[in-house]
C-alpha atoms as a PDB file:
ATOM      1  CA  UNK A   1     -78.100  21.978 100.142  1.00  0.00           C
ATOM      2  CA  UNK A   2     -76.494  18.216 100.144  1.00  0.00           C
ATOM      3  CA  UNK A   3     -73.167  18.134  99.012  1.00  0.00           C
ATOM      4  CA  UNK A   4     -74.279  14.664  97.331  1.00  0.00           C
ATOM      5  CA  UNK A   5     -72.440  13.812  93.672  1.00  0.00           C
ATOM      6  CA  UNK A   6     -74.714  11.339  92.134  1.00  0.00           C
ATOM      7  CA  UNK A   7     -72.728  10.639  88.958  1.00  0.00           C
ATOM      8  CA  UNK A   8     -73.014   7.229  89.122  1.00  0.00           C
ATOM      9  CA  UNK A   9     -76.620   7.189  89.020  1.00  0.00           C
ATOM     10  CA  UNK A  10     -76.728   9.523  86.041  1.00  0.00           C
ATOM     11  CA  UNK A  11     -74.054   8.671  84.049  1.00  0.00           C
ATOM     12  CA  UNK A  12     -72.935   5.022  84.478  1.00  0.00           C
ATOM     13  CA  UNK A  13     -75.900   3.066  86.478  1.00  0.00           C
ATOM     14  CA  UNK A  14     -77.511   0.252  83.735  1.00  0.00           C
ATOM     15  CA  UNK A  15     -81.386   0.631  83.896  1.00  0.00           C
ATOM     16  CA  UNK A  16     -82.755  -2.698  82.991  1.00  0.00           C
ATOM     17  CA  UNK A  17     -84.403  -3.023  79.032  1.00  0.00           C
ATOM     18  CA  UNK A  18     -88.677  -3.725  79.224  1.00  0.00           C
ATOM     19  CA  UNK A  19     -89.655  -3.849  75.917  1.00  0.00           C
ATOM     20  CA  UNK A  20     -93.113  -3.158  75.376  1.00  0.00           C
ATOM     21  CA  UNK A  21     -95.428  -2.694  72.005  1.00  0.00           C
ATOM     22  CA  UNK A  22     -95.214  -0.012  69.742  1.00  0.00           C
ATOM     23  CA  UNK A  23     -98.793   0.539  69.289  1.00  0.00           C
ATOM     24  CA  UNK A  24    -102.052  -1.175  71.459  1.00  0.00           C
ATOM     25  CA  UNK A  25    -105.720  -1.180  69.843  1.00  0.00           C
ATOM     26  CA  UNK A  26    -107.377   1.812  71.261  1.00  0.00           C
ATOM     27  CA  UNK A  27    -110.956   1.822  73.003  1.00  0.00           C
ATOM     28  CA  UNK A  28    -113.668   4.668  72.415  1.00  0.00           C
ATOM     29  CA  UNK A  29    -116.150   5.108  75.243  1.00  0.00           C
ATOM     30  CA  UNK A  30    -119.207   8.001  75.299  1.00  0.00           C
ATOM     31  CA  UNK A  31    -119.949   9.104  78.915  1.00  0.00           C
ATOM     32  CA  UNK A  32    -123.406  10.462  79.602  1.00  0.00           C
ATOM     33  CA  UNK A  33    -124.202  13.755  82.023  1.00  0.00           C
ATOM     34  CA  UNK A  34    -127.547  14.055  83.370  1.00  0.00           C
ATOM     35  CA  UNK A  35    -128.212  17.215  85.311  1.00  0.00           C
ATOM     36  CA  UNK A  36    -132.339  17.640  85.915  1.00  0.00           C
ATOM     37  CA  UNK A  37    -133.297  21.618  88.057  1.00  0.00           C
ATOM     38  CA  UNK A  38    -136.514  22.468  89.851  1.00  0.00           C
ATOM     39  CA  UNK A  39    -137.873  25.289  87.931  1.00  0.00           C
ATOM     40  CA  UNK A  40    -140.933  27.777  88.516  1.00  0.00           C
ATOM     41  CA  UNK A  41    -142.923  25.969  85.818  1.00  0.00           C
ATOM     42  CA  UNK A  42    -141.583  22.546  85.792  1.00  0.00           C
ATOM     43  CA  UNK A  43    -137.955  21.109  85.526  1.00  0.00           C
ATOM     44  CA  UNK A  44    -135.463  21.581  83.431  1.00  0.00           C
ATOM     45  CA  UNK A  45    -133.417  18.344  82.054  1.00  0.00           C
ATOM     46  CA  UNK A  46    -129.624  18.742  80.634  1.00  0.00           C
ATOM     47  CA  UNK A  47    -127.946  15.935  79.196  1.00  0.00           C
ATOM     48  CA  UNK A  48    -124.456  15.923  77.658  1.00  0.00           C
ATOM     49  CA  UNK A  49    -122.492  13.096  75.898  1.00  0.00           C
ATOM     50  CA  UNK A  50    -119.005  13.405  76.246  1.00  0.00           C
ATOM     51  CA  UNK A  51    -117.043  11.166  73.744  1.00  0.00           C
ATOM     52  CA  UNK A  52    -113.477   9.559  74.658  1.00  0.00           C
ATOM     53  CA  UNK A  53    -111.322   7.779  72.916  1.00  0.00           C
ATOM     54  CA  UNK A  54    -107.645   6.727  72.620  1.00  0.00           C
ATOM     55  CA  UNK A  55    -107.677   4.929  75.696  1.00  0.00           C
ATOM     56  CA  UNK A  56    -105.773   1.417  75.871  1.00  0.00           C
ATOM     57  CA  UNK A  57    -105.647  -1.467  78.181  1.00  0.00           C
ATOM     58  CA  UNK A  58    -102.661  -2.614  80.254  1.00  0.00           C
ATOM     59  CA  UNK A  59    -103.901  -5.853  80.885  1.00  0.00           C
ATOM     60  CA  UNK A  60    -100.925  -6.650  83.507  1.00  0.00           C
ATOM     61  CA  UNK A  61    -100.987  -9.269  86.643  1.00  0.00           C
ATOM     62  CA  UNK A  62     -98.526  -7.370  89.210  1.00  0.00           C
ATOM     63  CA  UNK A  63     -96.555  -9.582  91.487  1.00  0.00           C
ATOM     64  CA  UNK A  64     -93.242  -9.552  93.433  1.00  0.00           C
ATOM     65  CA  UNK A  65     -91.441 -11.238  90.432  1.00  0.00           C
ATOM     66  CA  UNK A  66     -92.801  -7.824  87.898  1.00  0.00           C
ATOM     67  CA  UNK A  67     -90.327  -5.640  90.077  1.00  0.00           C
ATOM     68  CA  UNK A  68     -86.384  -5.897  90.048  1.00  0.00           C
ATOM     69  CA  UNK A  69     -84.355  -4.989  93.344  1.00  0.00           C
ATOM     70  CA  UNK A  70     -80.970  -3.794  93.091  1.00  0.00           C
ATOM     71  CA  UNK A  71     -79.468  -4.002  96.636  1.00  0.00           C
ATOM     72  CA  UNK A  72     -77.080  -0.970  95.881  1.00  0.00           C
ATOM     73  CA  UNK A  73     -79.985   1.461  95.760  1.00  0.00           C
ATOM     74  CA  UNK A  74     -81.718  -0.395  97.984  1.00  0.00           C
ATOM     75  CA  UNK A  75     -78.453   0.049 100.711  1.00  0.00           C
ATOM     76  CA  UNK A  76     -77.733   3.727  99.490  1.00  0.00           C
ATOM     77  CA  UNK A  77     -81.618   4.249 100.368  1.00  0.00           C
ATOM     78  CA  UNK A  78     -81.351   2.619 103.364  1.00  0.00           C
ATOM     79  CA  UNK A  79     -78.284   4.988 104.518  1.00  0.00           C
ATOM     80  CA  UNK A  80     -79.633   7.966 103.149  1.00  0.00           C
ATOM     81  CA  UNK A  81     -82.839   7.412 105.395  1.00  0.00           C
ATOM     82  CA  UNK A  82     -80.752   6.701 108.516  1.00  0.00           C
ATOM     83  CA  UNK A  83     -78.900  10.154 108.562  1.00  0.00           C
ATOM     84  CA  UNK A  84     -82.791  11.784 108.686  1.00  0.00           C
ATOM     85  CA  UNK A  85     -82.731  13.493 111.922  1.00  0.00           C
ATOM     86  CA  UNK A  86     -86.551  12.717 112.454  1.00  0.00           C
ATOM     87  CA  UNK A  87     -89.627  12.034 110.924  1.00  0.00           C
ATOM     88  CA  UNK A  88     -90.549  15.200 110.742  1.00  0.00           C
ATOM     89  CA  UNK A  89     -87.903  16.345 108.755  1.00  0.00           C
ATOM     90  CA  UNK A  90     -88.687  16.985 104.841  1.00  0.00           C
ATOM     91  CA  UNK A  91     -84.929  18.118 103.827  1.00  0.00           C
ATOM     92  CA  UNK A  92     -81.411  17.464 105.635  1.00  0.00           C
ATOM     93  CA  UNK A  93     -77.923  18.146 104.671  1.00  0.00           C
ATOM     94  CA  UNK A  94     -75.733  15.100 103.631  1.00  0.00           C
ATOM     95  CA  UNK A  95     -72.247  15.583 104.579  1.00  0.00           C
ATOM     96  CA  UNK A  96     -70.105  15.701 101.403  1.00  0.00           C
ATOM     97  CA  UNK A  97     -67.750  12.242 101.070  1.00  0.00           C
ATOM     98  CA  UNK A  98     -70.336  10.327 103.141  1.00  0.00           C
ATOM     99  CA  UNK A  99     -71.450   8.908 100.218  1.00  0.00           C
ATOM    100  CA  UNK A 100     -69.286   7.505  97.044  1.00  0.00           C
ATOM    101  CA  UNK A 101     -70.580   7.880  93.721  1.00  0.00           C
ATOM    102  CA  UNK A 102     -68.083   5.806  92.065  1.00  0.00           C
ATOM    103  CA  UNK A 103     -69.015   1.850  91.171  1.00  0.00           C
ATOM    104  CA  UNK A 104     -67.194   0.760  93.699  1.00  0.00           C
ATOM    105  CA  UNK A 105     -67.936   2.399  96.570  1.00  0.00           C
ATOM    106  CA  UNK A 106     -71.877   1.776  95.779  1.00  0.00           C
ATOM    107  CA  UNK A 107     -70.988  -1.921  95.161  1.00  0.00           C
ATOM    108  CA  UNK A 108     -68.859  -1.821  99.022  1.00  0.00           C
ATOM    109  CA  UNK A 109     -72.534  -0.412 100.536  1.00  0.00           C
END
C-alpha cells in the first residue's frame, strides 16, 4: 500500500462554490410495454404502462470554459502517472516523501 499522506487534499484544498437551484419543476412521463406470443389458438397481447415521474432537466451547454483546471492537481496527476511502471499496471507503491502534502510543496509541483 502507498505510503501517500493526502492531507492537503482533505483537509485544506478550497473546492470551488457552484451554486445551483434548490428545487427544478419535475416532468412525469408513462412508458408503454408491448409484448404480443404465438399461442395454440391465437396470440396472446400484454401491455403494461409504467408511470415515471420526478425526473428534471439539466438544460446545460458544456464547453471548455464549464470546467476549472487547477495546475497543482493537474502536476500531482501528472507525477503520480509517471511513476506507473506500465500500462498494465492497476496498483503501484508510491514511495513515502515523494510526494508533499503540505501547500507548499503542491504549489512547488
Amino acid at each position: 500500500m502507498a505510503d501517500l499522506d493526502l492531507d492537503y487534499l482533505l483537509d485544506d484544498y478550497q473546492i470551488p462554490h457552484t451554486p445551483v437551484a434548490r428545487q427544478l419543476p419535475g416532468y412525469s412521463h408513462v412508458g408503454e410495454l408491448e409484448e404480443r406470443k404465438q399461442t395454440e389458438t391465437g396470440y396472446q397481447t400484454i401491455n403494461v404502462k409504467i408511470p415515471s415521474c420526478g425526473g428534471v432537466g439539466i438544460d446545460i451547454s458544456v464547453s471548455k470554459e464549464n470546467f476549472v483546471t487547477d495546475s497543482t492537481v493537474t502536476k500531482l496527476a501528472t507525477k503520480i502517472k509517471q511513476t506507473r511502471p506500465s500500462l498494465d499496471t492497476l496498483y503501484w507503491d508510491v514511495a513515502k516523501g515523494e510526494f508533499k502534502s503540505n501547500e507548499q510543496a503542491f504549489n512547488n509541483l
